[in-house]
Protein backbone atom coordinates (compact mmCIF):
# COMPACT_ATOMS: atom_id res chain seq x y z
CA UNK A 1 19.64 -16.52 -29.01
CA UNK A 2 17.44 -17.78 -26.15
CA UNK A 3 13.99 -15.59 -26.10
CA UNK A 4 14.73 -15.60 -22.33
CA UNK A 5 17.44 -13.54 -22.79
CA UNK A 6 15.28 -10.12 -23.78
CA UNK A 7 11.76 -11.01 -22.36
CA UNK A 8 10.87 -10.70 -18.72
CA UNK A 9 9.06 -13.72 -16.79
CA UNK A 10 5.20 -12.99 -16.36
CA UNK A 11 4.06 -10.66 -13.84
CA UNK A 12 7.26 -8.35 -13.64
CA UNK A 13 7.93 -5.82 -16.84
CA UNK A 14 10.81 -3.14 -17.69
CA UNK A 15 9.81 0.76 -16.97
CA UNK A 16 11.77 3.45 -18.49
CA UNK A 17 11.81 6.89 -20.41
CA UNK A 18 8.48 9.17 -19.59
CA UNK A 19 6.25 6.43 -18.04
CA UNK A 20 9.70 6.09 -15.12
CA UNK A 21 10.08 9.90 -15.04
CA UNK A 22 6.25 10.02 -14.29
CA UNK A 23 6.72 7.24 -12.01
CA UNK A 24 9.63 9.03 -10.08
CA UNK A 25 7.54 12.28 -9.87
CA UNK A 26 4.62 10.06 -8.29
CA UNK A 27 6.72 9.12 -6.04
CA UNK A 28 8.07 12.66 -4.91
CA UNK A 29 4.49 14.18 -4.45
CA UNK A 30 3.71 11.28 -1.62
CA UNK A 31 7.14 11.06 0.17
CA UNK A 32 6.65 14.80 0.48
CA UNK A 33 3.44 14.45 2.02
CA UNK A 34 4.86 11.67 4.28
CA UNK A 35 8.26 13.90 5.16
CA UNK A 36 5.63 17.01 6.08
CA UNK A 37 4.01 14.96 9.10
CA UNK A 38 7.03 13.92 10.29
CA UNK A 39 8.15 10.47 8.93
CA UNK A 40 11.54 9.51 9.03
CA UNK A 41 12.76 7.51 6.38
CA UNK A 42 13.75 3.59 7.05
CA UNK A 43 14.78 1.13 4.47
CA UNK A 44 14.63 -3.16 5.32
CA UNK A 45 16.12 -5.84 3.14
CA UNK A 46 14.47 -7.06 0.21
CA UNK A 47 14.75 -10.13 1.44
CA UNK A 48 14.08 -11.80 5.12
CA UNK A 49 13.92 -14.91 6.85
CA UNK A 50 10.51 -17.13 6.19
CA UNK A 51 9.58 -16.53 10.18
CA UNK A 52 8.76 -12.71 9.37
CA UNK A 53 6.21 -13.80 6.86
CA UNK A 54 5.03 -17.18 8.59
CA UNK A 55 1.16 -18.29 9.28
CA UNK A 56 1.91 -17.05 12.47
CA UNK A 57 2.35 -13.55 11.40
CA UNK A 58 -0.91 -13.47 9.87
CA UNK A 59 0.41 -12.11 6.66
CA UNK A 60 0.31 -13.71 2.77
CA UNK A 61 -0.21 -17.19 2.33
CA UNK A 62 3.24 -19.30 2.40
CA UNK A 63 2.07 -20.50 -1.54
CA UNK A 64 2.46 -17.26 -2.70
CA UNK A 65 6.04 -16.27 -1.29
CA UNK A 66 8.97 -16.44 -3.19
CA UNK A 67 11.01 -18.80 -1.11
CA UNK A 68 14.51 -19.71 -1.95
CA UNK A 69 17.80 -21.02 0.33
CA UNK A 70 21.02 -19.29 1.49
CA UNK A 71 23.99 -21.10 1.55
CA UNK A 72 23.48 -22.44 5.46
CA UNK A 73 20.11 -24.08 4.34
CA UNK A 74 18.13 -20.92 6.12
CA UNK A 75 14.42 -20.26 4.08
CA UNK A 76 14.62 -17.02 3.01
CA UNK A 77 11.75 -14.89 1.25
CA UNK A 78 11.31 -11.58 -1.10
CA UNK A 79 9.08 -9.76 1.16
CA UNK A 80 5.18 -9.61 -0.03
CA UNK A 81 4.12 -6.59 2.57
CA UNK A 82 6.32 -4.64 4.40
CA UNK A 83 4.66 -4.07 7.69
CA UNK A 84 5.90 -7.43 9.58
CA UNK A 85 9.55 -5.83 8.22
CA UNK A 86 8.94 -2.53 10.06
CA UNK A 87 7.77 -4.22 12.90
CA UNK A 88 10.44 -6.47 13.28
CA UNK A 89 13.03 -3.58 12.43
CA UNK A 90 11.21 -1.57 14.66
CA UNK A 91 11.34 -4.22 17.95
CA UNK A 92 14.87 -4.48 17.66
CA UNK A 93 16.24 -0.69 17.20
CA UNK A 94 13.62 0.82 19.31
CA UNK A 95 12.39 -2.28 21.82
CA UNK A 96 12.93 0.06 25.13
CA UNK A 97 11.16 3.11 22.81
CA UNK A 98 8.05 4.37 24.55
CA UNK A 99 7.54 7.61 22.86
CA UNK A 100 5.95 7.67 19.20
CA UNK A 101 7.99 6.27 16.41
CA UNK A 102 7.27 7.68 12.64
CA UNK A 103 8.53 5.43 9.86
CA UNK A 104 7.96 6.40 6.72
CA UNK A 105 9.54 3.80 3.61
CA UNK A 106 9.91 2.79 -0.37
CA UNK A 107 10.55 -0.34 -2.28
CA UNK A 108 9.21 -3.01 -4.28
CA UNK A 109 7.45 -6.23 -2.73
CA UNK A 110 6.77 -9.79 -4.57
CA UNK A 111 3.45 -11.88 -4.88
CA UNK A 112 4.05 -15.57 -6.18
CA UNK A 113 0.60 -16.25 -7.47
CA UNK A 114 -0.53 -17.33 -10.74
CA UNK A 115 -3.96 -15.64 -10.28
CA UNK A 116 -3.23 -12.31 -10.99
CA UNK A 117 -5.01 -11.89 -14.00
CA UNK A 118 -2.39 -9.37 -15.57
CA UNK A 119 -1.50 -7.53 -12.28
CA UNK A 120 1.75 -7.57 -11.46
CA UNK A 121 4.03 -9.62 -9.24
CA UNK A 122 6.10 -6.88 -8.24
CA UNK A 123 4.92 -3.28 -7.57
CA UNK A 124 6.27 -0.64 -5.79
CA UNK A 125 5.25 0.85 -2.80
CA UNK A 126 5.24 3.82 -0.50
CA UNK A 127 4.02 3.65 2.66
CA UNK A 128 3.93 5.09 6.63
CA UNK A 129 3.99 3.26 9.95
CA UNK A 130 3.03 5.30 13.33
CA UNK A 131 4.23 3.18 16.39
CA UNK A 132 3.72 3.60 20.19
CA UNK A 133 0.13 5.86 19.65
CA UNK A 134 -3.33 3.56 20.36
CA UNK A 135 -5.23 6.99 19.98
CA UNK A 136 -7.63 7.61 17.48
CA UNK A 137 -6.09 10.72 16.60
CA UNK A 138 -3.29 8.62 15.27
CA UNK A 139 -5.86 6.68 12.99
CA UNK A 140 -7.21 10.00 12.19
CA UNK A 141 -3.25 11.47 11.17
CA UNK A 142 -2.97 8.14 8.94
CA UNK A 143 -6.04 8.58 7.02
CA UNK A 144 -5.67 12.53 6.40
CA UNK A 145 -2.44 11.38 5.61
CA UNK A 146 -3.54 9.16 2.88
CA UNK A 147 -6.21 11.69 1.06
CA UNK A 148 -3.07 14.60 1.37
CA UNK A 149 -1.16 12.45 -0.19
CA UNK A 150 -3.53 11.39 -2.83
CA UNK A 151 -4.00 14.93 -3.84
CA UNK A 152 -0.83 16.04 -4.11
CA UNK A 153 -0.09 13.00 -7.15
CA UNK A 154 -3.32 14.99 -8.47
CA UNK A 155 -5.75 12.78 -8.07
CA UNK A 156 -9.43 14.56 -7.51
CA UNK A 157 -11.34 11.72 -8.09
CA UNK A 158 -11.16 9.35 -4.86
CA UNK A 159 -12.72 7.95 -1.69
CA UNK A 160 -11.47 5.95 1.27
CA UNK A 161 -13.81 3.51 2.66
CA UNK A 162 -13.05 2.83 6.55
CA UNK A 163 -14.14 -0.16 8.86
CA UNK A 164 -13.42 -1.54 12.22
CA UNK A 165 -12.44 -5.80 12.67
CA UNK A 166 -13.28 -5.50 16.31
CA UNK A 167 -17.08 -5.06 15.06
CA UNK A 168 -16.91 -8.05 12.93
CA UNK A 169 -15.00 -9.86 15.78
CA UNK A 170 -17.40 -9.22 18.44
CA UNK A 171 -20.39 -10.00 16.38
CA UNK A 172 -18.20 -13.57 15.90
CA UNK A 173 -17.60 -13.92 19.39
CA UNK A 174 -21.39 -13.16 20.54
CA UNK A 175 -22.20 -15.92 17.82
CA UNK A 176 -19.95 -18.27 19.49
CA UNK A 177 -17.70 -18.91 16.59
CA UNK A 178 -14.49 -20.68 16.80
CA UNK A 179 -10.93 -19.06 15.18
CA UNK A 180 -11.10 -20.98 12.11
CA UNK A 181 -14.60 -20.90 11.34
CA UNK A 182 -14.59 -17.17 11.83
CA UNK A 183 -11.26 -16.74 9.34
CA UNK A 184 -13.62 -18.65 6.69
CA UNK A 185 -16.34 -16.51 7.68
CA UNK A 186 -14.33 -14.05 7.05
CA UNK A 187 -13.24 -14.84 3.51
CA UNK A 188 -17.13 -15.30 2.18
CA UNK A 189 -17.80 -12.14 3.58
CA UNK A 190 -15.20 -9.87 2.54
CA UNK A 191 -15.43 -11.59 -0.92
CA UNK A 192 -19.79 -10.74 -0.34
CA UNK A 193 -19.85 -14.39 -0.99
CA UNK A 194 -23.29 -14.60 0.83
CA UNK A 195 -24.60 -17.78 -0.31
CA UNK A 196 -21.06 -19.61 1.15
CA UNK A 197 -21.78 -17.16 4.01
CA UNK A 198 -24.85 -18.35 4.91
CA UNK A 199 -23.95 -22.37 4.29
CA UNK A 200 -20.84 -21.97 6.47
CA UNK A 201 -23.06 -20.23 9.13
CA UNK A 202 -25.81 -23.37 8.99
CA UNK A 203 -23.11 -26.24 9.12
CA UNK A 204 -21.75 -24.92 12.20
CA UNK A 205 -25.36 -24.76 14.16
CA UNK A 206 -25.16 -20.71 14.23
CA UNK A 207 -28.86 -18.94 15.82
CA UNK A 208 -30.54 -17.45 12.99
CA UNK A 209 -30.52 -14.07 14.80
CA UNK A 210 -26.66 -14.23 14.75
CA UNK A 211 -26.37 -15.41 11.32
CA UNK A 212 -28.65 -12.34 10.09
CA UNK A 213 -25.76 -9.80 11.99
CA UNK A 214 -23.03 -11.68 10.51
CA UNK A 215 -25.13 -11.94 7.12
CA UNK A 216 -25.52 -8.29 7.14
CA UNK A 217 -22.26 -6.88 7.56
CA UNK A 218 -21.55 -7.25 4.21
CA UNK A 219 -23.82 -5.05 3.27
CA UNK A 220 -23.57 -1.78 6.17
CA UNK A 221 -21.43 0.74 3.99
CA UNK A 222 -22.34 4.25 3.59
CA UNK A 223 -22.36 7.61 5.01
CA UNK A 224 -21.52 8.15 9.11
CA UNK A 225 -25.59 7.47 9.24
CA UNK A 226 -25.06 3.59 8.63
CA UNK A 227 -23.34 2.81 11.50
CA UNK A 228 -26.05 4.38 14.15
CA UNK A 229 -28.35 1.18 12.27
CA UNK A 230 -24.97 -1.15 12.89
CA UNK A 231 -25.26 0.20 16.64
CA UNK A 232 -28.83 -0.58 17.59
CA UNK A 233 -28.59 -4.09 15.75
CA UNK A 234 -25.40 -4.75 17.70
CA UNK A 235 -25.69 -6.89 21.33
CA UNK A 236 -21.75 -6.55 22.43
CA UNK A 237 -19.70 -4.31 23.98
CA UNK A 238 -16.33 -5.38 21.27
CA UNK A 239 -18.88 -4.20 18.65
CA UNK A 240 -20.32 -1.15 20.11
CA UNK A 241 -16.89 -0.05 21.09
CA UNK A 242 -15.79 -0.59 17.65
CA UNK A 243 -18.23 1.86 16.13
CA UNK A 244 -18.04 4.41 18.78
CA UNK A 245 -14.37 4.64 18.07
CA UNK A 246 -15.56 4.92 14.37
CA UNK A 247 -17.62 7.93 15.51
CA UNK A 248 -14.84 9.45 17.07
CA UNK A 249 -12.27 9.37 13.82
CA UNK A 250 -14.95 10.58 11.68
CA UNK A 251 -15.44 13.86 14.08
CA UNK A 252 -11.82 14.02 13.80
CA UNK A 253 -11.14 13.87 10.03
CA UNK A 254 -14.14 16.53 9.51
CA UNK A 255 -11.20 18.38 11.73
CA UNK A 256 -8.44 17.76 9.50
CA UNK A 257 -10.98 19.45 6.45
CA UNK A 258 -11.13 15.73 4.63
CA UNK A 259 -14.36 14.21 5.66
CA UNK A 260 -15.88 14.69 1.71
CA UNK A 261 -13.47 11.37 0.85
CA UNK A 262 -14.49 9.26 3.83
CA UNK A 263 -16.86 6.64 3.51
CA UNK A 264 -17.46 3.34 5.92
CA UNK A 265 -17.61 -0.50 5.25
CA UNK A 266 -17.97 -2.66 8.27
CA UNK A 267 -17.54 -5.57 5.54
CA UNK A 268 -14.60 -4.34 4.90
CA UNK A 269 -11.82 -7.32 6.46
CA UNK A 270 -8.28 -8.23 5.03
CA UNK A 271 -6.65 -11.61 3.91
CA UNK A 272 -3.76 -10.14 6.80
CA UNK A 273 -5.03 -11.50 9.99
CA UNK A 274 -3.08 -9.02 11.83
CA UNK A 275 -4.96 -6.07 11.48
CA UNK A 276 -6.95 -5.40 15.00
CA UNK A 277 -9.14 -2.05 14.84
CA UNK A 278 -9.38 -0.10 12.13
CA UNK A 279 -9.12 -0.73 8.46
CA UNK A 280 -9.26 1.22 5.47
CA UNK A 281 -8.51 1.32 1.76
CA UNK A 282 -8.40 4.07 -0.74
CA UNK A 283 -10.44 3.01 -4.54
CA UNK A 284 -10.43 5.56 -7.17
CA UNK A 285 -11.52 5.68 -11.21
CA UNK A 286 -9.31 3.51 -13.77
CA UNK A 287 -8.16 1.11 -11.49
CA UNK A 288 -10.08 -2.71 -10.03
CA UNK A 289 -8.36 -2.62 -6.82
CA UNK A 290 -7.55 -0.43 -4.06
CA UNK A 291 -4.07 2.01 -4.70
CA UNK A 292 -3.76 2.51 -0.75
CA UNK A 293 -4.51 -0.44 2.21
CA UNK A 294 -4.16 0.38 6.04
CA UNK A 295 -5.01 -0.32 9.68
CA UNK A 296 -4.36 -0.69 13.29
CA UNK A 297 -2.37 -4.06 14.50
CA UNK A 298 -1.82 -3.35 18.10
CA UNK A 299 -0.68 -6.98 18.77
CA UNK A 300 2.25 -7.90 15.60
CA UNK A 301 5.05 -6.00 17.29
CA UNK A 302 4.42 -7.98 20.31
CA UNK A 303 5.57 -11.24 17.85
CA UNK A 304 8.82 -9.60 17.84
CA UNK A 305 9.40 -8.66 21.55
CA UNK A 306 8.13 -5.25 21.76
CA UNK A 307 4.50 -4.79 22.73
CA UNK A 308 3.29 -2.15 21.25
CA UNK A 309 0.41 -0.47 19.67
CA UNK A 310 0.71 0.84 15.53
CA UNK A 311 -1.15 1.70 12.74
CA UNK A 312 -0.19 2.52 9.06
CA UNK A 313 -0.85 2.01 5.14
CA UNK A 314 0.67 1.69 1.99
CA UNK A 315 0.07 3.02 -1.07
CA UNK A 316 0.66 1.06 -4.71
CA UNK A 317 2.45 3.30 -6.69
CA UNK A 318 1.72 1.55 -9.99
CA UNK A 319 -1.74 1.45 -9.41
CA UNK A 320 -1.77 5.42 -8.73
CA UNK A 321 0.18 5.83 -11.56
CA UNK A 322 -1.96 4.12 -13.41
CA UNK A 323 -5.04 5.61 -12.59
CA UNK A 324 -3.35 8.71 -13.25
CA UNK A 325 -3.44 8.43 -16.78
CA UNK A 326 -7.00 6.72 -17.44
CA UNK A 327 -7.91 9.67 -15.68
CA UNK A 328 -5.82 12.15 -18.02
CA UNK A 329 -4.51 13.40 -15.45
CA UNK A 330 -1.06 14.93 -16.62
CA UNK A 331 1.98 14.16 -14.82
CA UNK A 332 4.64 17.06 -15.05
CA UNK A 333 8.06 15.29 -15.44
CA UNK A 334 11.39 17.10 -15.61
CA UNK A 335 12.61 18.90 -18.74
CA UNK A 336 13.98 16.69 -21.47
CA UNK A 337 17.38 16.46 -21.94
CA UNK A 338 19.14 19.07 -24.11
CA UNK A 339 21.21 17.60 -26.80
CA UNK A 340 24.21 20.03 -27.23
CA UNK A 341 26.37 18.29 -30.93
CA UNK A 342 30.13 19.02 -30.35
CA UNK A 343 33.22 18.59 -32.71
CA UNK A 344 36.92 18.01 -31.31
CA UNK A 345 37.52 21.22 -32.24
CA UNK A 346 34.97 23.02 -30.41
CA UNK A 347 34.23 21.17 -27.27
CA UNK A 348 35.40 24.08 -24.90
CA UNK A 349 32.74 26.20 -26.04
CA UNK A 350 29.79 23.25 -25.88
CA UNK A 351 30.91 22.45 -22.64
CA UNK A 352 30.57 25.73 -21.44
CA UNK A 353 26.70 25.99 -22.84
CA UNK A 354 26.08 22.39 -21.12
CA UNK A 355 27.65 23.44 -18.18
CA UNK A 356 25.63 26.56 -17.83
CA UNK A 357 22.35 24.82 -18.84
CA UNK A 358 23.31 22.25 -15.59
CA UNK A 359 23.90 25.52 -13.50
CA UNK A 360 19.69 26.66 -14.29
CA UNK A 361 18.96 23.15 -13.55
CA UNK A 362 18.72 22.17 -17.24
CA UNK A 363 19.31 18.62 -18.28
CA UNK A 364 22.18 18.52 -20.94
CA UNK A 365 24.20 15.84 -23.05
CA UNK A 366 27.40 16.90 -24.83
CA UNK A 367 26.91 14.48 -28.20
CA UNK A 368 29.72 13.70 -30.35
CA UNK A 369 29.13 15.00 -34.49
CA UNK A 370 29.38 11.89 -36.69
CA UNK A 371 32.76 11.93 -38.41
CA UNK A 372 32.49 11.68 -42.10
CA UNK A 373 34.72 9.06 -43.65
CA UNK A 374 37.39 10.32 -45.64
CA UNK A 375 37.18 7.25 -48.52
CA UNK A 376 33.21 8.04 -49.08
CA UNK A 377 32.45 9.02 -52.44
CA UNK A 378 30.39 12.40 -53.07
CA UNK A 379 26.97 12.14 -52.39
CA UNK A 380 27.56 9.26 -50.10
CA UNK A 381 26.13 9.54 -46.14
């Protein structure tokens, strides 16, 4: 027998018995969350066609989609991130929409990369999308969202560092930088790569003054007190603009009663060009990489035909989960399954005790006694 037939491929693995009940009740305590600020559920297709995911998008790299063909010769892909999804589900159900649009979702997405280290190439996740509200109290709803959220799994132990693009961009623009020197800018720093940084910055004839901003942002994380430094060092109005509105959410989250897990990273910049404004990511104990990613992207929708402002996150449910239990944090599951043993002869009377079990919410299995053979000798099984 093939070994193929019983192992999975690398990077996707089999969950079942407590560690998918805890996984399930994960799942619960955020929907619930999601569900109490209004989020209507929306499901997409696992799979879409290559446009939704193109360079153009701004989303993952084309060498790390799963690509395959349908029968009319279409490219078709398993989606890596579902926010170009929502947006393009969103543009054509709700294109004349004006009003704000709450989608809240579940499902597993697909990373073809061999760098992974041991992560996973599928993982579920659970995730929000507010459409049709520029405001900063909408950033402000997503990130309370988010720490809500985070407690009610029962996580303690968290904190979700916020940034803006727009400061990085204007700092870019008042340096004079073109698009593509400013996405590989963009790499070194958000990778605190200084040293390719700093070369990149040289080669392309940047003023030292600009090249000590750009140097720096890497660096201005912290309390709400690091950005007033950010401010005074900043010569644009993209940048100032950026941090005011940082100033603003953080007045408004100290609102909501959540300000204690909020900290800033104007560093802070995504591999998904898309994002706009603000940007944020949740880290927590037990786990390398962020369990929740977010931000504003007032211009994808308008890829689709509706032009329209959004903001929204998801959250990695196996990363939660996992953090979870290096934490010991226990995760109350449902109760296990009663095992009621019948023979032929009395089945009416099990069924009734299973059945009544079911009625208290009770999880119950009518099993069948082992028949002893009639041929076995005494003190045979």
């Amino acid at each position: 027998m093939s070994q193929h037939l019983l192992h999975t491929p690398e990077g996707v693995r089999d969950i079942y018995g407590k560690e998918y009940a805890e996984k399930l009740q994960v799942e619960n305590c955020l929907r619930e969350i999601i569900r109490l600020y209004g989020y209507e559920d929306i499901q997409t297709p696992t799979f879409e066609f290559f446009d939704v995911f193109s360079r153009e998008t701004g989303t993952t790299p084309s060498r790390e989609l799963y690509k395959f063909f349908d029968k009319e010769g279409n490219t078709l892909v398993l989606r890596p991130d579902f926010t170009p999804s929502i947006a393009r589900c969103a543009a054509k159900y709700f294109c004349e929409e004006e009003g704000a649009l709450r989608f809240g979702y579940l499902g597993n997405t697909f990373t073809n990369t061999s760098s992974l280290q041991g992560k996973l190439k599928e993982v579920t996740q659970m995730g929000a999308e507010l459409i049709n509200d520029s405001s900063v109290e909408a950033d402000a709803e997503m990130i309370a969202l988010v720490i809500q959220a985070l407690k009610n799994t029962g996580l303690k132990r968290f904190q979700v560092a916020i940034g803006n693009v727009e400061y990085f961009k204007g700092l870019c623009e008042e340096a004079g930088l073109d698009e593509e020197t400013e996405m590989d800018l963009r790499a070194f720093v958000s990778g605190k790569n200084y040293f390719g940084a700093r070369e990149l910055l040289i080669e392309r004839h940047v003023e030292e003054r600009c090249q000590s901003l750009l140097l720096k942002t890497a660096d201005m994380l912290g309390d709400l007190g690091s950005l007033s430094q950010a401010g005074s060092m900043a010569d644009n109005p993209r940048s100032r603009a950026a941090l005011e509105r940082l100033g603003r959410l953080y007045s408004l989250l100290e609102q909501y009663g959540v300000s204690e897990y909020v900290s800033f990273d104007l560093g802070m910049l995504s591999k998904y060009r898309y994002y706009t404004g603000m940007i944020f990511k949740a880290y927590t104990y037990g786990v390398g990489e962020a369990i929740v990613k977010g931000g504003r992207y007032d211009k994808l929708l308008r890829r689709f035909g509706k032009d329209a402002p959004a903001v929204g996150f998801v959250m990695v449910v196996d990363s939660i989960l996992e953090a979870l239990s290096r934490q010991g944090m226990g995760i109350p599951v449902p109760d296990e399954v009663q095992k009621i043993r019948y023979h032929r002869h009395n089945f009416q009377e099990k069924l009734a005790m299973a059945q009544e079990l079911r009625s208290r919410g009770v999880p119950a299995a009518l099993v069948p006694e082992p028949v002893a053979c009639p041929h076995a000798k005494e003190g045979q099984a």
